[in-house]
C-alpha atoms as a PDB file:
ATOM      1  CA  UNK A   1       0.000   0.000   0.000  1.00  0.00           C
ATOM      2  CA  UNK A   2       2.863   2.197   0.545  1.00  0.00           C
ATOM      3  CA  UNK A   3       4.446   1.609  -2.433  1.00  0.00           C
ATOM      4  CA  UNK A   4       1.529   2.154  -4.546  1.00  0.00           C
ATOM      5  CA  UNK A   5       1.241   5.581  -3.083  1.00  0.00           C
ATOM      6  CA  UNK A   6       5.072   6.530  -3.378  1.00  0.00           C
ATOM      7  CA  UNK A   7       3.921   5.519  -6.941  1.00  0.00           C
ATOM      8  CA  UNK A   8       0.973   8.069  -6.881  1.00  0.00           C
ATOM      9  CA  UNK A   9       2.769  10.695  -5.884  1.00  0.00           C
ATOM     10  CA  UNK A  10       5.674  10.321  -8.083  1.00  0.00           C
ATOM     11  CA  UNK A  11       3.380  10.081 -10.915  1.00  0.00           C
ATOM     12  CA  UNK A  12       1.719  13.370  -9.931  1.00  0.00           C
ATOM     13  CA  UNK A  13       4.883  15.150  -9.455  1.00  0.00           C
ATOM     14  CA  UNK A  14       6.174  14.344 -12.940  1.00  0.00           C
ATOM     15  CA  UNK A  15       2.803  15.178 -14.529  1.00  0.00           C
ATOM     16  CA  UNK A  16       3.302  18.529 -12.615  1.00  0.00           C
ATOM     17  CA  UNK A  17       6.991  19.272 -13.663  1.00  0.00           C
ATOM     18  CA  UNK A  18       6.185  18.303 -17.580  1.00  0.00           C
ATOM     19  CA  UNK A  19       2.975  20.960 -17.222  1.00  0.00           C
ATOM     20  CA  UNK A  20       5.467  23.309 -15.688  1.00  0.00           C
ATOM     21  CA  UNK A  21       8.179  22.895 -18.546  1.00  0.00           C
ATOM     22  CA  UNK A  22       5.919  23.062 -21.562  1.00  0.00           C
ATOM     23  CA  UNK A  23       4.352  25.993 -20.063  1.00  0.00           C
ATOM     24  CA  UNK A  24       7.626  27.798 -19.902  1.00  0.00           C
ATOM     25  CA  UNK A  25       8.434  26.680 -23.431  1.00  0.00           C
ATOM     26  CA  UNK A  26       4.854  28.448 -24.669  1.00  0.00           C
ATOM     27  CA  UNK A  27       5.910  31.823 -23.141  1.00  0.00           C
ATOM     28  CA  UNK A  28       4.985  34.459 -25.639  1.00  0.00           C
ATOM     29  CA  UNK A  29       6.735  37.430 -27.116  1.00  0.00           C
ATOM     30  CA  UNK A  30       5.933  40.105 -29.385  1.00  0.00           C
ATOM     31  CA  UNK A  31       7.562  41.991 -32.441  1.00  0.00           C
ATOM     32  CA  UNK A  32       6.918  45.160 -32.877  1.00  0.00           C
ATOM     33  CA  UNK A  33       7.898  48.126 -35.148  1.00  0.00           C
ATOM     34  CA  UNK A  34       6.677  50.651 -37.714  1.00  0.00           C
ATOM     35  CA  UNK A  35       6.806  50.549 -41.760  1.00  0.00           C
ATOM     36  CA  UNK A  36       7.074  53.640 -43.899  1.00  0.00           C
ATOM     37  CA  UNK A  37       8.193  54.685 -47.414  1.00  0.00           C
ATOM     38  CA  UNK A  38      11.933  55.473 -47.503  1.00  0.00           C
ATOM     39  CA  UNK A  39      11.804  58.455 -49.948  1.00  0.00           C
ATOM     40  CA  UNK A  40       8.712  60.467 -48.799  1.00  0.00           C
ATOM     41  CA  UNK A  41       8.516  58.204 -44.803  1.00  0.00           C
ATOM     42  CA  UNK A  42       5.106  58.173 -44.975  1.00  0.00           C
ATOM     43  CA  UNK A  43       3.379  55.412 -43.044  1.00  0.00           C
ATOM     44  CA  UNK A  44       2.238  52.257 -45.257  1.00  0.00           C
ATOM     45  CA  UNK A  45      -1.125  51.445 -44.336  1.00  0.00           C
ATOM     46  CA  UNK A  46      -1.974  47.238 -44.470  1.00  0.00           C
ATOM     47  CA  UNK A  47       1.320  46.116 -45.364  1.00  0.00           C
ATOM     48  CA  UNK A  48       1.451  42.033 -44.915  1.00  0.00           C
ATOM     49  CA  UNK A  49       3.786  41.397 -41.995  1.00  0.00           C
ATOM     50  CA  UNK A  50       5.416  37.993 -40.962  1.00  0.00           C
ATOM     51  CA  UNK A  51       7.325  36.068 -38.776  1.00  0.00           C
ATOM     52  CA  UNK A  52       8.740  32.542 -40.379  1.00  0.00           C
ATOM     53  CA  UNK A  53      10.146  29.857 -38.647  1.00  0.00           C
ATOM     54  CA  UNK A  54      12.685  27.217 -39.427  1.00  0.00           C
ATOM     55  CA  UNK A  55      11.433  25.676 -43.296  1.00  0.00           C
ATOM     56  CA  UNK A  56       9.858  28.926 -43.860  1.00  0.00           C
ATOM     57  CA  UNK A  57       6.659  28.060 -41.712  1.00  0.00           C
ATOM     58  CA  UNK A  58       4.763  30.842 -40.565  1.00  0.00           C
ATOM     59  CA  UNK A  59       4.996  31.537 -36.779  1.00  0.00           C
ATOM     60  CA  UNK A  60       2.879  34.671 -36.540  1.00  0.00           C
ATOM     61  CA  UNK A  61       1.547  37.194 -39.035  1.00  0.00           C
ATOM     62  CA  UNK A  62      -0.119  40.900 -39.437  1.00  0.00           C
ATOM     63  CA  UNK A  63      -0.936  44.124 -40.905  1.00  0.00           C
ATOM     64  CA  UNK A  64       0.032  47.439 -40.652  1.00  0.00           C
ATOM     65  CA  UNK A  65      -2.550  49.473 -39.082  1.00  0.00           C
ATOM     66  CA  UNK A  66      -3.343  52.671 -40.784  1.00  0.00           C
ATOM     67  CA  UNK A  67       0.217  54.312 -38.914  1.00  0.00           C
ATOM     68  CA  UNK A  68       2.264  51.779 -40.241  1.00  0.00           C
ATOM     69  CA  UNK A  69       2.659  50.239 -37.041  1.00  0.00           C
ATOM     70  CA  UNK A  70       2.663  46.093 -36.388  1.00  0.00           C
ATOM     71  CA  UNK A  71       2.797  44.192 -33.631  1.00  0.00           C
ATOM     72  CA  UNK A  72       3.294  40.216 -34.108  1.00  0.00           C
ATOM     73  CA  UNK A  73       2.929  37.615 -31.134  1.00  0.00           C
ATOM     74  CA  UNK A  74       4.057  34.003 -31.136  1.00  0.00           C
ATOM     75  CA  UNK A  75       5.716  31.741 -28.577  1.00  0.00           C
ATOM     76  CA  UNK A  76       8.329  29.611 -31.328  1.00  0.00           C
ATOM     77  CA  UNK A  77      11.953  30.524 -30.411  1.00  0.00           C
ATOM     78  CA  UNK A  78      15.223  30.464 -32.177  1.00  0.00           C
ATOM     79  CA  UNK A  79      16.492  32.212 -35.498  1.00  0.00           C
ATOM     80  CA  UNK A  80      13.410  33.085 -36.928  1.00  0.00           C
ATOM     81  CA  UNK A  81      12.749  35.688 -40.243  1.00  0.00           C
ATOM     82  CA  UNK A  82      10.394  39.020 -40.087  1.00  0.00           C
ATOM     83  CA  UNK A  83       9.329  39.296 -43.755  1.00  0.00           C
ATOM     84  CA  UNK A  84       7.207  42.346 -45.179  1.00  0.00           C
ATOM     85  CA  UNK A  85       5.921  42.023 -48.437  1.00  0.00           C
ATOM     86  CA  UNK A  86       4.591  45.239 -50.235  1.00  0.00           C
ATOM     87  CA  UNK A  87       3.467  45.931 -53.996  1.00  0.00           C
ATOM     88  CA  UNK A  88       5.322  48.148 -55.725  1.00  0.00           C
ATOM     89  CA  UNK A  89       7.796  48.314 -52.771  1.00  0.00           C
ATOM     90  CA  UNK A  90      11.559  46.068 -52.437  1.00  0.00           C
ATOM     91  CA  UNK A  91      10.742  42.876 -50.470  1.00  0.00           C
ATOM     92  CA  UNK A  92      12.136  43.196 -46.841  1.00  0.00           C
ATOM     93  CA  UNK A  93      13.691  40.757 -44.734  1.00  0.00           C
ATOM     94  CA  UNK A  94      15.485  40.635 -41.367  1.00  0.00           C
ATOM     95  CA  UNK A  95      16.784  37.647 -39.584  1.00  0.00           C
ATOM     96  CA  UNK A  96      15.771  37.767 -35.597  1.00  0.00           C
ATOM     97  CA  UNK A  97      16.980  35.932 -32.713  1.00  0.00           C
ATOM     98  CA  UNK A  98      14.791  35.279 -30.450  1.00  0.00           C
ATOM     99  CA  UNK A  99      16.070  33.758 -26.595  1.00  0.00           C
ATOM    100  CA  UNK A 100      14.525  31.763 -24.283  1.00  0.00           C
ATOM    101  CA  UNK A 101      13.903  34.972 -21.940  1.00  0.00           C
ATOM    102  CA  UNK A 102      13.003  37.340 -24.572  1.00  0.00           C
ATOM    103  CA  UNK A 103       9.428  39.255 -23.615  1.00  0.00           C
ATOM    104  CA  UNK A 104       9.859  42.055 -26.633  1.00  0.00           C
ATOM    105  CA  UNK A 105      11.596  42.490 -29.658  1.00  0.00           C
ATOM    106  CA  UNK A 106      11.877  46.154 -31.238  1.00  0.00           C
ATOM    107  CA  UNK A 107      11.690  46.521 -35.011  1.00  0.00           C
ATOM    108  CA  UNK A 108      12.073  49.419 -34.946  1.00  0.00           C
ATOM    109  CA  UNK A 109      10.951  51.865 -38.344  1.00  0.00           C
ATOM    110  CA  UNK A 110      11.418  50.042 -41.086  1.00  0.00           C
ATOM    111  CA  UNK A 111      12.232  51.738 -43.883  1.00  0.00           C
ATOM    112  CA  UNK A 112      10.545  50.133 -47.625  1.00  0.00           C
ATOM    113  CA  UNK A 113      12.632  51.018 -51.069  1.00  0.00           C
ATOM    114  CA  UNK A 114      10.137  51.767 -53.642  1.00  0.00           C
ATOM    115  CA  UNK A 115      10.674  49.439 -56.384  1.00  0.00           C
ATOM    116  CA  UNK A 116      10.033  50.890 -60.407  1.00  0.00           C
ATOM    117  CA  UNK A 117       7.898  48.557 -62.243  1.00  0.00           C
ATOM    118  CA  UNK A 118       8.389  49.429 -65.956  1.00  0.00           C
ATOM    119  CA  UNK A 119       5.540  48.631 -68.202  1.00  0.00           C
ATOM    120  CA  UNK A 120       5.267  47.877 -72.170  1.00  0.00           C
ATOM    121  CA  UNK A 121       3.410  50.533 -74.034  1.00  0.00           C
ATOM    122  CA  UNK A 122      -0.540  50.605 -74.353  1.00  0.00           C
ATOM    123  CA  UNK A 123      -2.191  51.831 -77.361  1.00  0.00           C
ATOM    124  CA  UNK A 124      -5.887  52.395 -76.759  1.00  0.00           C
ATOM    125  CA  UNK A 125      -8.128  52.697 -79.479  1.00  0.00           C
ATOM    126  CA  UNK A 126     -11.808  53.840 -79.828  1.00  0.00           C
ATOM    127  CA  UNK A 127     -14.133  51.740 -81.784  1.00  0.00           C
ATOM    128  CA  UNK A 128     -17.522  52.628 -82.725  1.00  0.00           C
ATOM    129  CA  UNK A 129     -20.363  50.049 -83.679  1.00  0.00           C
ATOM    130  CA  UNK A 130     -21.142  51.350 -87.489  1.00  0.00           C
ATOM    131  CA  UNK A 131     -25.247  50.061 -86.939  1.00  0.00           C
ATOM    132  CA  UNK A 132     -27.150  50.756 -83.504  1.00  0.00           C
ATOM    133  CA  UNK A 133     -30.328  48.570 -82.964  1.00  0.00           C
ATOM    134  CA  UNK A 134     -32.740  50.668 -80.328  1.00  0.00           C
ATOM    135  CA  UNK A 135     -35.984  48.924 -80.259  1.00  0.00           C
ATOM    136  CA  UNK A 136     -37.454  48.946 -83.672  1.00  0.00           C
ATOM    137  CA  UNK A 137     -35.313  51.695 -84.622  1.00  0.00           C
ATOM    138  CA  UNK A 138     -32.261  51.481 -87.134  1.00  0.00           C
ATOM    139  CA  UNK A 139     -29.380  54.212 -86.281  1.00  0.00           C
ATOM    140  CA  UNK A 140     -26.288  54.418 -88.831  1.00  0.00           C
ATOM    141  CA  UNK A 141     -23.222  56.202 -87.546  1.00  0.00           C
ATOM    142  CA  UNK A 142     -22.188  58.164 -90.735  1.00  0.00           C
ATOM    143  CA  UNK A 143     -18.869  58.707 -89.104  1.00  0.00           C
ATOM    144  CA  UNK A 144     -18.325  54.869 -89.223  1.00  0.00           C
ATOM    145  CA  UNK A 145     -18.262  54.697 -93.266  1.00  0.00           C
ATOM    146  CA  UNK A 146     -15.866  56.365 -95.716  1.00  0.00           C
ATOM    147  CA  UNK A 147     -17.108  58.606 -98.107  1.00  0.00           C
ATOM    148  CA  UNK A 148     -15.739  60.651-100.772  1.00  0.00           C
ATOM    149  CA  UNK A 149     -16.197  63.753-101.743  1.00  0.00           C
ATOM    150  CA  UNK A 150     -18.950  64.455-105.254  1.00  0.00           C
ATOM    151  CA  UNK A 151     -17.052  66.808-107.973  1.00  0.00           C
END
């Protein structure tokens, strides 16, 4: 009877240290930081934000609010990546460290390089339908036909 309780109890007490350990491995932190244009350092509104693990995996992710400003919680550890991904702006990427006792990380302002997207030229033409149908009605667009001039 003794021994089964020694048992018990020993049972309970390493159920209680695992809890205890993989609640201190779950601690959270949080990155935070502001994004603006680097030419004019305006704020950029809803900018994708995120934090990727080891094989790229995402451990947290968010958007700019309309300041610029992020803040990204997550609880995985190590060398991890902040990513921000913005149209017509350079990609951004930062490798981050994160320690076992880390509470807060500062990004501090980040600045984005616009990036130039050249495009191919664009003609537009008008085109107008030479015969209109409106109900029973016929309409001819005289402008439509070529016509020469009478002697």
């Amino acid at each position: 009877m003794k021994k089964n309780r020694q048992i018990c109890l020993l049972t309970i007490l390493l159920v209680l240290g695992i809890a205890t350990a993989s609640r201190a491995q779950l601690r959270e932190f949080r990155v935070a930081g502001r994004i603006t244009d680097q030419s004019t350092r305006e704020a950029l509104p809803n900018a994708p934000v995120a934090l990727l693990g080891k094989d790229s995996v995402t451990a947290a992710h968010a958007v700019t609010d309309s300041l610029g400003r992020f803040t990204l919680t997550a609880t995985q550890r190590g060398p991890l990546r902040l990513v921000i991904a913005y149209m017509g702006y350079t990609t951004y990427t930062r490798e981050i460290v994160v320690s076992d006792t880390a509470t807060f990380i500062s990004a501090g302002n980040i600045n984005m390089l616009p990036k130039g997207i050249n495009l191919a030229r664009v003609d537009v033409e008008g085109f107008r339908q030479p015969i209109t149908l409106k109900e029973d009605t016929i309409e001819y667009n005289a402008g439509s036909f070529k016509t020469r001039r009478m002697p």
